[in-house]
Protein backbone atom coordinates (compact mmCIF):
# COMPACT_ATOMS: atom_id res chain seq x y z
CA UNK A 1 28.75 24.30 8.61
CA UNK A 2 25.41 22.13 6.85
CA UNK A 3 22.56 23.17 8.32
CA UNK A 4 20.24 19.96 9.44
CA UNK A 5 16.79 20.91 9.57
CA UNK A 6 15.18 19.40 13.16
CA UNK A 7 12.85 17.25 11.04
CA UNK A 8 15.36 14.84 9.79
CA UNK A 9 16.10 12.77 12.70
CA UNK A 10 18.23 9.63 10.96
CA UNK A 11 20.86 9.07 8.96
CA UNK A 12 21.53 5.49 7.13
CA UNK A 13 18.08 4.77 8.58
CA UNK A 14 16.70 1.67 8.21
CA UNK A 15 13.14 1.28 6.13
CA UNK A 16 10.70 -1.31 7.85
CA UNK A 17 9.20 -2.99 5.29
CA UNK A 18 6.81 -5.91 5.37
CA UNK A 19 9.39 -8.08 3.43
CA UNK A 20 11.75 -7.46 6.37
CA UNK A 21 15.03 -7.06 4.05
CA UNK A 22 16.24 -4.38 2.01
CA UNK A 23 18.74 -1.21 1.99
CA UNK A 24 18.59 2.47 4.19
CA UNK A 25 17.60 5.38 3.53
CA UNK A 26 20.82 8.34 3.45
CA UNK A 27 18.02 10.41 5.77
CA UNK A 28 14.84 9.80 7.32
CA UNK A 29 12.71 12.82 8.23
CA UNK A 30 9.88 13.44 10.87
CA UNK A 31 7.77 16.21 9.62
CA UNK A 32 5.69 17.50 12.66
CA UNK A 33 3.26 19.07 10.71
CA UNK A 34 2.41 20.33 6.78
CA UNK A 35 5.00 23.26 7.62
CA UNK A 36 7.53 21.43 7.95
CA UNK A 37 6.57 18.78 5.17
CA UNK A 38 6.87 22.14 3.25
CA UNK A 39 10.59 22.34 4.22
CA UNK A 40 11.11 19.06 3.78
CA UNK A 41 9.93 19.17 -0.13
CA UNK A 42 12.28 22.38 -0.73
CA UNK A 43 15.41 20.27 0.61
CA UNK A 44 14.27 17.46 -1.82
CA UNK A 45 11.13 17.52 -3.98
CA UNK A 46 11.74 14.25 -5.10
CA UNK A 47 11.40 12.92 -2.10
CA UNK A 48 9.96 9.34 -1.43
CA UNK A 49 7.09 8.99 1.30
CA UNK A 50 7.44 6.19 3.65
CA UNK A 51 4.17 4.73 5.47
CA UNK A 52 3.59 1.71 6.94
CA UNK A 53 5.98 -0.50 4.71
CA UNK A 54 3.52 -3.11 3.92
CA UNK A 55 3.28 -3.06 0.45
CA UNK A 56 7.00 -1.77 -0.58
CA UNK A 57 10.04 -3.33 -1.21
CA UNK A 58 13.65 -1.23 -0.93
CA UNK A 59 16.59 -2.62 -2.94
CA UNK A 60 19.54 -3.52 -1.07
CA UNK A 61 21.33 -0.46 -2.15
CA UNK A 62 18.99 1.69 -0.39
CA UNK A 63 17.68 4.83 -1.74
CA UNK A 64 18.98 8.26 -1.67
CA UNK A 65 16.14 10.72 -1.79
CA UNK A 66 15.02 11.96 1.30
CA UNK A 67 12.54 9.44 2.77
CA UNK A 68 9.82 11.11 5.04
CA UNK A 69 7.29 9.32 7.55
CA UNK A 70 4.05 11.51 8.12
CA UNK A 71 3.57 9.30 11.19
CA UNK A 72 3.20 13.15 13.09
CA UNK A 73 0.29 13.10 10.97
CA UNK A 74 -2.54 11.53 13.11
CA UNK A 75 -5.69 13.33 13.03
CA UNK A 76 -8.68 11.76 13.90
CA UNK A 77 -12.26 13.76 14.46
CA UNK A 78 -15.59 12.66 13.74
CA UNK A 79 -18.23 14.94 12.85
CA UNK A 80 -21.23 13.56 13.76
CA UNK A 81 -23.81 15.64 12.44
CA UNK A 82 -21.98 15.26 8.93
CA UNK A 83 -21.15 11.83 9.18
CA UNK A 84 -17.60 12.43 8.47
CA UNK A 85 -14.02 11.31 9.73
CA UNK A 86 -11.04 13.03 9.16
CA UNK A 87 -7.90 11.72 9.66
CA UNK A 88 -4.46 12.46 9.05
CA UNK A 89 -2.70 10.46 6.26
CA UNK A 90 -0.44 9.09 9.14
CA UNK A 91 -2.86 7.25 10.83
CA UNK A 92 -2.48 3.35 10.78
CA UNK A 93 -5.20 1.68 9.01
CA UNK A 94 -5.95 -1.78 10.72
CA UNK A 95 -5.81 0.53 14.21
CA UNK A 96 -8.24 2.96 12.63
CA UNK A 97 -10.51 -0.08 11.41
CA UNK A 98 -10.71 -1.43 14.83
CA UNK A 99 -11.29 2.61 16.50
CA UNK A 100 -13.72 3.18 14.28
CA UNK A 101 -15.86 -0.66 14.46
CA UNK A 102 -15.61 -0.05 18.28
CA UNK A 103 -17.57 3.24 17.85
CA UNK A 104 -20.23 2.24 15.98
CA UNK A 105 -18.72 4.14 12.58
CA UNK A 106 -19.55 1.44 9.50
CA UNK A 107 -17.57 1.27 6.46
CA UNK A 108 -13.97 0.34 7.10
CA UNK A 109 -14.74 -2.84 8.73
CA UNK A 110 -14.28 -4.52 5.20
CA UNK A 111 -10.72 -3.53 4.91
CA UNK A 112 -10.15 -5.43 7.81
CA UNK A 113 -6.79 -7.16 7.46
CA UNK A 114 -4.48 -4.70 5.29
CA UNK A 115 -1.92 -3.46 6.82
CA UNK A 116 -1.61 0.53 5.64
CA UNK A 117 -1.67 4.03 6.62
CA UNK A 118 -4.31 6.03 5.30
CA UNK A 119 -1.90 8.43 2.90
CA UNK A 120 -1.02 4.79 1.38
CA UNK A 121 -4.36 3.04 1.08
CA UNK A 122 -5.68 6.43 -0.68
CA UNK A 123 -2.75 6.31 -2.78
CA UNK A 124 -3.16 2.59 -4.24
CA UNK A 125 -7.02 2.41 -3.20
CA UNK A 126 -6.29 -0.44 -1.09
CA UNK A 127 -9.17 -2.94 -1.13
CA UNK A 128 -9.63 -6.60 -1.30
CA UNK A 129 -12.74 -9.27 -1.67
CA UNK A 130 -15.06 -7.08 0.12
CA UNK A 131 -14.41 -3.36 -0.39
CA UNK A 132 -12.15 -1.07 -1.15
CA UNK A 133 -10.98 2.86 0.18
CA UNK A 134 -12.52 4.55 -2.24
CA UNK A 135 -16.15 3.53 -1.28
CA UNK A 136 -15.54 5.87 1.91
CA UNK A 137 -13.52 9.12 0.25
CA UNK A 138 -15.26 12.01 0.82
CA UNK A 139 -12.15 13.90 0.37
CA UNK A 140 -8.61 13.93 -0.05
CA UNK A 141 -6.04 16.67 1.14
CA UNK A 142 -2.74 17.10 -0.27
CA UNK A 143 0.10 19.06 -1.31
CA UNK A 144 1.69 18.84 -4.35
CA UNK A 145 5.48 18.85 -5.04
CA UNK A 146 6.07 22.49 -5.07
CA UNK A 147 4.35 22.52 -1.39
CA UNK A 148 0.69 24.20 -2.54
CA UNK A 149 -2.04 23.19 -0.90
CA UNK A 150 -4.42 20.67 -2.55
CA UNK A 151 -8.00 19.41 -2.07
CA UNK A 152 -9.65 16.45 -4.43
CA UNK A 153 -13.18 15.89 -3.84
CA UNK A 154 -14.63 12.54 -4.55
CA UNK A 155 -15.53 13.22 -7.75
CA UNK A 156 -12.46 14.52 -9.04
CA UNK A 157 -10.47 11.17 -7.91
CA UNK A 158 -9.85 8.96 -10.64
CA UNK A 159 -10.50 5.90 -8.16
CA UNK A 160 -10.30 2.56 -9.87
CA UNK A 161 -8.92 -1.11 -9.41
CA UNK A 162 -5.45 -0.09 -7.20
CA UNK A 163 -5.43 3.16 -8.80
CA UNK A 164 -6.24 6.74 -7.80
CA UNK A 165 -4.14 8.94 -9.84
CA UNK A 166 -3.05 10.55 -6.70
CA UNK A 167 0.71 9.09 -6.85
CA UNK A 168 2.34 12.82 -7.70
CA UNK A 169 0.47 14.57 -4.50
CA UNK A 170 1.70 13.93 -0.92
CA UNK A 171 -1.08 13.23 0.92
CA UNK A 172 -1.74 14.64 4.22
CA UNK A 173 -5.14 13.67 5.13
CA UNK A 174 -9.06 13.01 4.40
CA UNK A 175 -12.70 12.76 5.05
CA UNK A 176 -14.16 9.27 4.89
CA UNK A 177 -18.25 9.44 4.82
CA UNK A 178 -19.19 6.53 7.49
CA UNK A 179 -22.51 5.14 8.72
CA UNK A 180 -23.37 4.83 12.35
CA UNK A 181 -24.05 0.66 13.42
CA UNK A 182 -24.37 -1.48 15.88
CA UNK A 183 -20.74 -2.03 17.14
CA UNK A 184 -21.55 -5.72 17.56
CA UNK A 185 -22.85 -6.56 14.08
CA UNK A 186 -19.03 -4.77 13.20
CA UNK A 187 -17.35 -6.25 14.97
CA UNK A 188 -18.42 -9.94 13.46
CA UNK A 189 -18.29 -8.37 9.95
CA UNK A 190 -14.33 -7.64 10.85
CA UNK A 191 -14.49 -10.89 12.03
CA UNK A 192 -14.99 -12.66 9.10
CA UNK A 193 -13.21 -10.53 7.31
CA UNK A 194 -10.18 -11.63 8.90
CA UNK A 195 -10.93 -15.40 8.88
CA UNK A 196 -11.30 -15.01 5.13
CA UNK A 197 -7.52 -13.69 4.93
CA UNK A 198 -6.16 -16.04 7.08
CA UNK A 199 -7.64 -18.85 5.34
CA UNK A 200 -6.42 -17.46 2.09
CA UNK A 201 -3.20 -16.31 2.70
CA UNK A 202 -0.20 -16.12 4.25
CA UNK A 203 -0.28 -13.68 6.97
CA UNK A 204 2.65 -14.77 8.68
CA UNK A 205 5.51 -14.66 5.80
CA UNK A 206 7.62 -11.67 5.08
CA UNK A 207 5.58 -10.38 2.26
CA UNK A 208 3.84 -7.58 0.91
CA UNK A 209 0.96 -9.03 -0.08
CA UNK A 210 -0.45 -9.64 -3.14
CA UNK A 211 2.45 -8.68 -5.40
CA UNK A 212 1.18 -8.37 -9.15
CA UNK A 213 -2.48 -6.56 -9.81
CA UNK A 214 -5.20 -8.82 -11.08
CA UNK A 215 -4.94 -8.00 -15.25
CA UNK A 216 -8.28 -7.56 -17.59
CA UNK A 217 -7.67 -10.26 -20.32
CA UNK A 218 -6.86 -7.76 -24.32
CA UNK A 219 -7.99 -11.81 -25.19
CA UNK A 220 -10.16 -14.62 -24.62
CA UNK A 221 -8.24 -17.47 -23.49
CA UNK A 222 -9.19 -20.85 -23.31
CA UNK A 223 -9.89 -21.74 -19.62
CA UNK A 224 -9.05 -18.64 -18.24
CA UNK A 225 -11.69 -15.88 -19.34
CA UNK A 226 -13.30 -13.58 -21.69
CA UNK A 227 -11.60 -10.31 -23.42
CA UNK A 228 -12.20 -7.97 -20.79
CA UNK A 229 -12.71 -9.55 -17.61
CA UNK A 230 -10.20 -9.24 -14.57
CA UNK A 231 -9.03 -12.24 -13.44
CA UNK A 232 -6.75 -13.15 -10.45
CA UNK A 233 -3.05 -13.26 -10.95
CA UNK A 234 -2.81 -15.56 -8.53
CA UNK A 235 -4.29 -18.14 -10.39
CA UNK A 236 -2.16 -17.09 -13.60
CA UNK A 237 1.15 -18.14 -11.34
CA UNK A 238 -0.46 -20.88 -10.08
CA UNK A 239 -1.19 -22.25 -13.62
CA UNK A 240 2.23 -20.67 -14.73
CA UNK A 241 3.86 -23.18 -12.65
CA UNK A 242 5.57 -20.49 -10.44
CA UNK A 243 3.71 -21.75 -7.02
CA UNK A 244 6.77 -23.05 -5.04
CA UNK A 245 9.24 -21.59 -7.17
CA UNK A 246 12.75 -19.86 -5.72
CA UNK A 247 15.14 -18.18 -6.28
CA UNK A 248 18.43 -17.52 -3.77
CA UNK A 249 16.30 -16.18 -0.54
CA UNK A 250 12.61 -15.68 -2.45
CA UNK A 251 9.98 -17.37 -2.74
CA UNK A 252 6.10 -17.79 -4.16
CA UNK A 253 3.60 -18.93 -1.29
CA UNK A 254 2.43 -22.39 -1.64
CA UNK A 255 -0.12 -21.00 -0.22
CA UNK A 256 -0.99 -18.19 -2.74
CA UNK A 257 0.76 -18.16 -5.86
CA UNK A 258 0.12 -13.85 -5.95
CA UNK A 259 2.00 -13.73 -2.58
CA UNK A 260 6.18 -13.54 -2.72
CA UNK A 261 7.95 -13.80 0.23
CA UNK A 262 11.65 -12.95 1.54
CA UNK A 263 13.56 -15.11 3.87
CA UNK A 264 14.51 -14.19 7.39
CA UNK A 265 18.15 -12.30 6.72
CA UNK A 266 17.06 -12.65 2.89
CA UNK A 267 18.14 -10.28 0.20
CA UNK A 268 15.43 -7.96 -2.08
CA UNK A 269 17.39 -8.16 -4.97
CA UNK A 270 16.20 -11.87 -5.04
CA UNK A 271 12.80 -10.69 -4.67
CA UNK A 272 13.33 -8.41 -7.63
CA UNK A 273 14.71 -11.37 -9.57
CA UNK A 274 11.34 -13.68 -8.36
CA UNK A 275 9.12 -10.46 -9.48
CA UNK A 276 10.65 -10.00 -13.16
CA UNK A 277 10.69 -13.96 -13.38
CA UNK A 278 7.21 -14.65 -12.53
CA UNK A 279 6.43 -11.90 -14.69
CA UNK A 280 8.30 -13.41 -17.78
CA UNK A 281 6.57 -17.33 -17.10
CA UNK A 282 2.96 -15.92 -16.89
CA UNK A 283 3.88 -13.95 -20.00
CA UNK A 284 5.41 -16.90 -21.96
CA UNK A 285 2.53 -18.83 -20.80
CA UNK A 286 -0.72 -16.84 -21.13
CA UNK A 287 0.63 -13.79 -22.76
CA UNK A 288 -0.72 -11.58 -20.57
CA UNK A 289 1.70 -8.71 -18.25
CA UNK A 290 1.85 -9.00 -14.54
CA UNK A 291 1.54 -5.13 -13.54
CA UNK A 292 3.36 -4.64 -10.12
CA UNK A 293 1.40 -3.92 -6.94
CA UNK A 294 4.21 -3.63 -4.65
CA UNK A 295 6.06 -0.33 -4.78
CA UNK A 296 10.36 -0.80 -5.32
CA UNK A 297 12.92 1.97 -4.27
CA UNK A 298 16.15 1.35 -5.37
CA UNK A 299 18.91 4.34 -6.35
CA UNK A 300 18.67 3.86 -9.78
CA UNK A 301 14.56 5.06 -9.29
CA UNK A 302 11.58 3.06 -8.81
């Protein structure tokens, strides 16, 4: 007889993903707590770390690796005297944001509007227009594949533009540093925060957000910038010609060329197809890469 460890609690479990279509995972587990994470790495230490689905897309396939949700993971303690937060990598961002603006705790507010956990906005130092994670680390805890403890202080992040050189550690919590304020003033920074994004974007589409990272120009090019500077790859499909464009049950925004969405009932292998061909058109065009933002699972690896 198999044994199932208790922590696994599906089977051909569906992934909830911000894109709304996609394959299963062959098991889902639970972990309650870094013990049983532990476990969890020695039945697969390949295994694939689901959070809050917002910026990943699964092929139709689905993926075979053991997929695990640290949603058990939920800390949340402030320390006032050090002026730090820790929380558990589970814990849903734009919940946290709104916790944390109602007590009086500055310096999330401006990630107001991204939809994450905290293990995956560490991960991809989710930001935007006005701020990103990384302006709040303190510290990071982790554990790495063979289940050993880790701790990365600030310093020893490599934190840049949707990067943090984290990717090979499984987060299981941090320390943010935040400011005491006047919950009022926060809560009309969040605000207009959010009536920024929802001027600017699509909020309501299937879609995982902004799907390509904005790309520093290796060239100067003639009404698009200087060697150098990062510019937005929205504007790069928008002058590519790829606003509007579909393909089978996938689209680019109209609204924002650097936003793909996915059909109600749609397939992700026709968002794959839109990715690599917006990729190839801003290419032939500009001759600059599109580097993904959004994460893809498939069987054959990501």
């Amino acid at each position: 007889m198999t044994f199932i460890a208790p922590f696994i609690t599906e089977f051909q479990a569906p992934l909830p993903t911000w894109f709304k279509v996609g394959g299963r995972a062959d098991r889902l587990a639970r972990p309650r707590d870094e013990s049983e994470l532990r476990s969890a790495l020695d039945i697969d230490p390949e295994l694939l770390i689901l959070g809050d689905g917002a910026n990943l897309l699964v092929d139709d396939d689905g993926v075979s690796q053991l997929v695990v949700s640290l949603s058990a993971l939920g800390t949340f303690r402030w320390d006032a005297a050090a002026g730090l937060l820790t929380v558990g990598a589970g814990v849903n961002l734009p919940k946290l944001i709104t916790k944390t603006v109602r007590e009086g705790l500055s310096g999330l507010e401006v990630l107001g509007g991204i939809p994450a956990t905290i293990g995956g906005a560490l991960v991809m130092n989710a930001g935007g227009a006005f701020g990103q994670i990384a302006d709040v680390v303190h510290a990071v805890y982790a554990l790495d594949r063979a289940g050993r403890a880790v701790v990365r202080r600030r310093d020893e992040i490599e934190f840049s533009y949707r990067h943090s050189g984290l990717n090979d550690l499984i987060i299981t919590g941090a320390q943010l540093r935040l400011t005491p304020g006047d919950p009022s003033a926060l809560r009309e920074r969040l605000k207009e925060v959010m009536a920024y994004k929802k001027r600017s974007q699509p909020m309501a589409d299937n879609s995982a957000g902004c799907a390509f990272k904005n790309p520093t120009l290796l060239t100067d090019i003639d009404g698009v910038g200087t060697s150098g500077q990062r510019v937005s790859a929205g504007m790069l499909i928008d002058r590519a010609g790829c606003k509007g464009l579909r393909l089978g049950s996938a689209s680019v925004s109209p609204v924002h060329g650097n936003f793909l969405t996915a059909d109600d009932g749609g397939k992700a292998r026709d968002v794959i197809r839109l990715i690599a061909e917006v990729q190839r058109r801003v290419f032939d065009t500009f001759g600059v890469p599109l580097e993904r933002e959004v994460v893809v699972w498939s069987r054959a690896g990501r």
